[in-house]
C-alpha atoms as a PDB file:
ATOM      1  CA  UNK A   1     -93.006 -27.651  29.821  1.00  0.00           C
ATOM      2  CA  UNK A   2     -93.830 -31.065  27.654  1.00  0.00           C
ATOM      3  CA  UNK A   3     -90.254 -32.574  28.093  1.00  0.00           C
ATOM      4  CA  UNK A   4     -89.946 -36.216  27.963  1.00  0.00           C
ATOM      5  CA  UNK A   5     -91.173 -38.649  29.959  1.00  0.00           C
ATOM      6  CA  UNK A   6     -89.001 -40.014  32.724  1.00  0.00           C
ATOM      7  CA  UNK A   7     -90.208 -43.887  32.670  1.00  0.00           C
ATOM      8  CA  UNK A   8     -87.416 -44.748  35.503  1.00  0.00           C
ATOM      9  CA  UNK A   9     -89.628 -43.701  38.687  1.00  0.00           C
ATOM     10  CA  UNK A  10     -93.010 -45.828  36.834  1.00  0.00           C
ATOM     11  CA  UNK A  11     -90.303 -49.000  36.804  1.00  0.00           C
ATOM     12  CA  UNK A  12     -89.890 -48.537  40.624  1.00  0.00           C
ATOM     13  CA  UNK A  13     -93.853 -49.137  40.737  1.00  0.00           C
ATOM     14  CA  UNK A  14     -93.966 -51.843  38.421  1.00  0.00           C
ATOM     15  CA  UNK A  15     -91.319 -54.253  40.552  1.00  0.00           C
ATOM     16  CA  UNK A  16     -93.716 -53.418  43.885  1.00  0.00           C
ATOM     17  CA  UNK A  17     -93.504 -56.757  45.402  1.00  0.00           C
ATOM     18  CA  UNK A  18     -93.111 -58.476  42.443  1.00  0.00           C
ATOM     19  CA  UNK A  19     -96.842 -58.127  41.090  1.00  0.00           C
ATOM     20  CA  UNK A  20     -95.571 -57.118  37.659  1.00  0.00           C
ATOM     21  CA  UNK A  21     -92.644 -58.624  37.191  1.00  0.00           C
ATOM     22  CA  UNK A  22     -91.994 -59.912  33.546  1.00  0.00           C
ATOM     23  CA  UNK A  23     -92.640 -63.984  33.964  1.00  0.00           C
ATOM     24  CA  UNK A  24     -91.219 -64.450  30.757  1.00  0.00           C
ATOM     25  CA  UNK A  25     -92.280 -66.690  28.385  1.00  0.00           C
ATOM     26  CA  UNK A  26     -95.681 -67.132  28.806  1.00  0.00           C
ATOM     27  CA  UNK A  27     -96.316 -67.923  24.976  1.00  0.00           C
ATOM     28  CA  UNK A  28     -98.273 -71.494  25.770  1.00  0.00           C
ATOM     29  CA  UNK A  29    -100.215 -69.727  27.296  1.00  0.00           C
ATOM     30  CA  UNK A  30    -102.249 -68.334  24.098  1.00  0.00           C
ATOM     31  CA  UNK A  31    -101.969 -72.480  23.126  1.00  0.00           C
ATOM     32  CA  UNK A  32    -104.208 -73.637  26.263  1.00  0.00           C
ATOM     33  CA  UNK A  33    -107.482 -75.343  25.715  1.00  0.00           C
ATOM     34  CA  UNK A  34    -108.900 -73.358  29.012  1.00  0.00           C
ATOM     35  CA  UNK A  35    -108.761 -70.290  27.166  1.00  0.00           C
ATOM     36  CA  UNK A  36    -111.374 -71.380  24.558  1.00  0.00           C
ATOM     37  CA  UNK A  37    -113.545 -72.981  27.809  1.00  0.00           C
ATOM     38  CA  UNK A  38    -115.764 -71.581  30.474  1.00  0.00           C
ATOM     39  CA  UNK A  39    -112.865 -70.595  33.371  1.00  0.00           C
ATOM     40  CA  UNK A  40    -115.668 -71.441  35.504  1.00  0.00           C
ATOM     41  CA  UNK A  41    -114.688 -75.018  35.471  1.00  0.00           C
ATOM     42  CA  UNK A  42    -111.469 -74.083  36.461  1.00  0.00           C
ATOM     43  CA  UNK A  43    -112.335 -72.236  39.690  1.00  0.00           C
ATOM     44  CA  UNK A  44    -115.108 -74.324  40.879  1.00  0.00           C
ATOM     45  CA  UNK A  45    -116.538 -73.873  44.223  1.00  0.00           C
ATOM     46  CA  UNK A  46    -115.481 -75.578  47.294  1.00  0.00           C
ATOM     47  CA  UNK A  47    -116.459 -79.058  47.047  1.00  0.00           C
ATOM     48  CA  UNK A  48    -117.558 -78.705  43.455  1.00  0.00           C
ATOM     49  CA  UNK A  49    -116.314 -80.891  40.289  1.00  0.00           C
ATOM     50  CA  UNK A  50    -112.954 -80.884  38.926  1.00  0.00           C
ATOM     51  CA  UNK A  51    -113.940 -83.071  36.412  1.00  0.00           C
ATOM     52  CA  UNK A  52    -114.710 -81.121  33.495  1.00  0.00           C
ATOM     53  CA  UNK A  53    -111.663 -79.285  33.726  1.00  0.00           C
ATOM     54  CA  UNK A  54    -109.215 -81.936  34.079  1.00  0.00           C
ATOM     55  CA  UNK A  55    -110.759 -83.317  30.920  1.00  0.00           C
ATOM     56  CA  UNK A  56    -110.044 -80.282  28.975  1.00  0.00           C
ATOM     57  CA  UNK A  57    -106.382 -80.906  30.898  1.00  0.00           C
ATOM     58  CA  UNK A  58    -105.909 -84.246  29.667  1.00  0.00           C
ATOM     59  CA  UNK A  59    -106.311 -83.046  25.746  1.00  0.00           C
ATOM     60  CA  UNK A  60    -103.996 -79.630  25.803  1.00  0.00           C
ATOM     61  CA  UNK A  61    -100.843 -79.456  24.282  1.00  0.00           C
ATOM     62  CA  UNK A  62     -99.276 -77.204  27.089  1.00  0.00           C
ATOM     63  CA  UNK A  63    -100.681 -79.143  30.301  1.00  0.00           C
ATOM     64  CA  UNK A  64     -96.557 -79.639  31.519  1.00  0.00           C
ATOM     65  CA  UNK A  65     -96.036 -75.995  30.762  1.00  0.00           C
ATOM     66  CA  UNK A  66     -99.227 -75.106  33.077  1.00  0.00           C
ATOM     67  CA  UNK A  67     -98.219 -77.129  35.336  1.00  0.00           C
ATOM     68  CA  UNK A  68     -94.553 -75.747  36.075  1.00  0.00           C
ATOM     69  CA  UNK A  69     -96.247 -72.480  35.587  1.00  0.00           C
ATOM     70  CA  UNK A  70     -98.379 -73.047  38.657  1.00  0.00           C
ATOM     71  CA  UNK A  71     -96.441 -74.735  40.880  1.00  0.00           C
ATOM     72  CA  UNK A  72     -93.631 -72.176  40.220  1.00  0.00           C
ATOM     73  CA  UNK A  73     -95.628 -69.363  40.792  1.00  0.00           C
ATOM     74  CA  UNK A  74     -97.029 -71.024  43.937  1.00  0.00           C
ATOM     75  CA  UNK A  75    -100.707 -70.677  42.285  1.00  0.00           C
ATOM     76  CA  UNK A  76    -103.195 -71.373  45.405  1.00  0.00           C
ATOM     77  CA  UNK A  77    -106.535 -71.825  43.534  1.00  0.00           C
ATOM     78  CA  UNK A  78    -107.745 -73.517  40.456  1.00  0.00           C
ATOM     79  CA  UNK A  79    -106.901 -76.334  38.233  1.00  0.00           C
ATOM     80  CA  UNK A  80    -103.696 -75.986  36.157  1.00  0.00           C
ATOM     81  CA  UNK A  81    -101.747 -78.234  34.584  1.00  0.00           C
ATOM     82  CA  UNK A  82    -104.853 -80.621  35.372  1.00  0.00           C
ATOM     83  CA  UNK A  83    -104.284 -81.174  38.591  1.00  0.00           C
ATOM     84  CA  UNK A  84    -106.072 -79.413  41.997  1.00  0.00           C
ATOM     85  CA  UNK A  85    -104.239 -76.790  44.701  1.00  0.00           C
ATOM     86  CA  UNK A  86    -103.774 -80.003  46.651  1.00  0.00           C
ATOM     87  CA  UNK A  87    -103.198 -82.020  44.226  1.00  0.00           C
ATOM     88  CA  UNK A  88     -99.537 -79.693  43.198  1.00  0.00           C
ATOM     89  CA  UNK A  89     -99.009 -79.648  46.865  1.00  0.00           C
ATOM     90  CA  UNK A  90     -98.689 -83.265  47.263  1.00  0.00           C
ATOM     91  CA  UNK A  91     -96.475 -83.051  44.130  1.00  0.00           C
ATOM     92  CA  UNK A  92     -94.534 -80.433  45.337  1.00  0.00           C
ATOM     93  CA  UNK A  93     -94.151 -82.274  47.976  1.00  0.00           C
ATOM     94  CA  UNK A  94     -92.846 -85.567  47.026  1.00  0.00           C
ATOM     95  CA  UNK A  95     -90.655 -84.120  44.246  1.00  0.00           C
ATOM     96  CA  UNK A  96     -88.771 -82.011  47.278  1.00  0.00           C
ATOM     97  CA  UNK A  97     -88.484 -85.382  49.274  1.00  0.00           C
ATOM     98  CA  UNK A  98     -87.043 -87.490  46.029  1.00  0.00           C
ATOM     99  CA  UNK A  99     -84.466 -84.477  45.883  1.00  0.00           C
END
């Protein structure tokens, strides 16, 4: 009645379009300066200022490591890596034309 647990049907779930795939090492990410600061400045509304957060940026340790993390993971909103969505586009961008 209270056999064991078959985990192998839950792993199906876990892989559903790859939401919950492993990613992993995400270790620098308990390093960043944004997790000791308001994530507000990090998401800031449409036409707000970026400044704030790009300062923070421009100090932490792991800002390449945020920044491959992001444009790897094709992140769409927010400042990572201290740079804007459009800013990793255009860097996206001209590191596929150099290649």
């Amino acid at each position: 009645m209270w056999g064991v647990v078959d985990d192998s049907a839950e792993e199906q779930w876990n892989e559903l379009w790859g939401l919950f795939k492993p990613d992993g090492d995400v270790s620098w990410q308990h390093k960043a300066l944004c997790a000791q600061t308001d994530p507000e400045a990090f998401f800031p509304e449409k036409g707000g200022s970026t400044r704030d957060a790009k300062r923070v940026c421009a100090k932490c340790e792991v800002r390449e490591q945020c920044l491959k993390w992001a444009i790897d993971h094709d992140e769409r909103f927010g400042i990572w890596g201290g740079m804007s969505e459009r800013e990793r586009r255009r860097y996206k961008k001209s590191h596929r034309e150099q290649a």
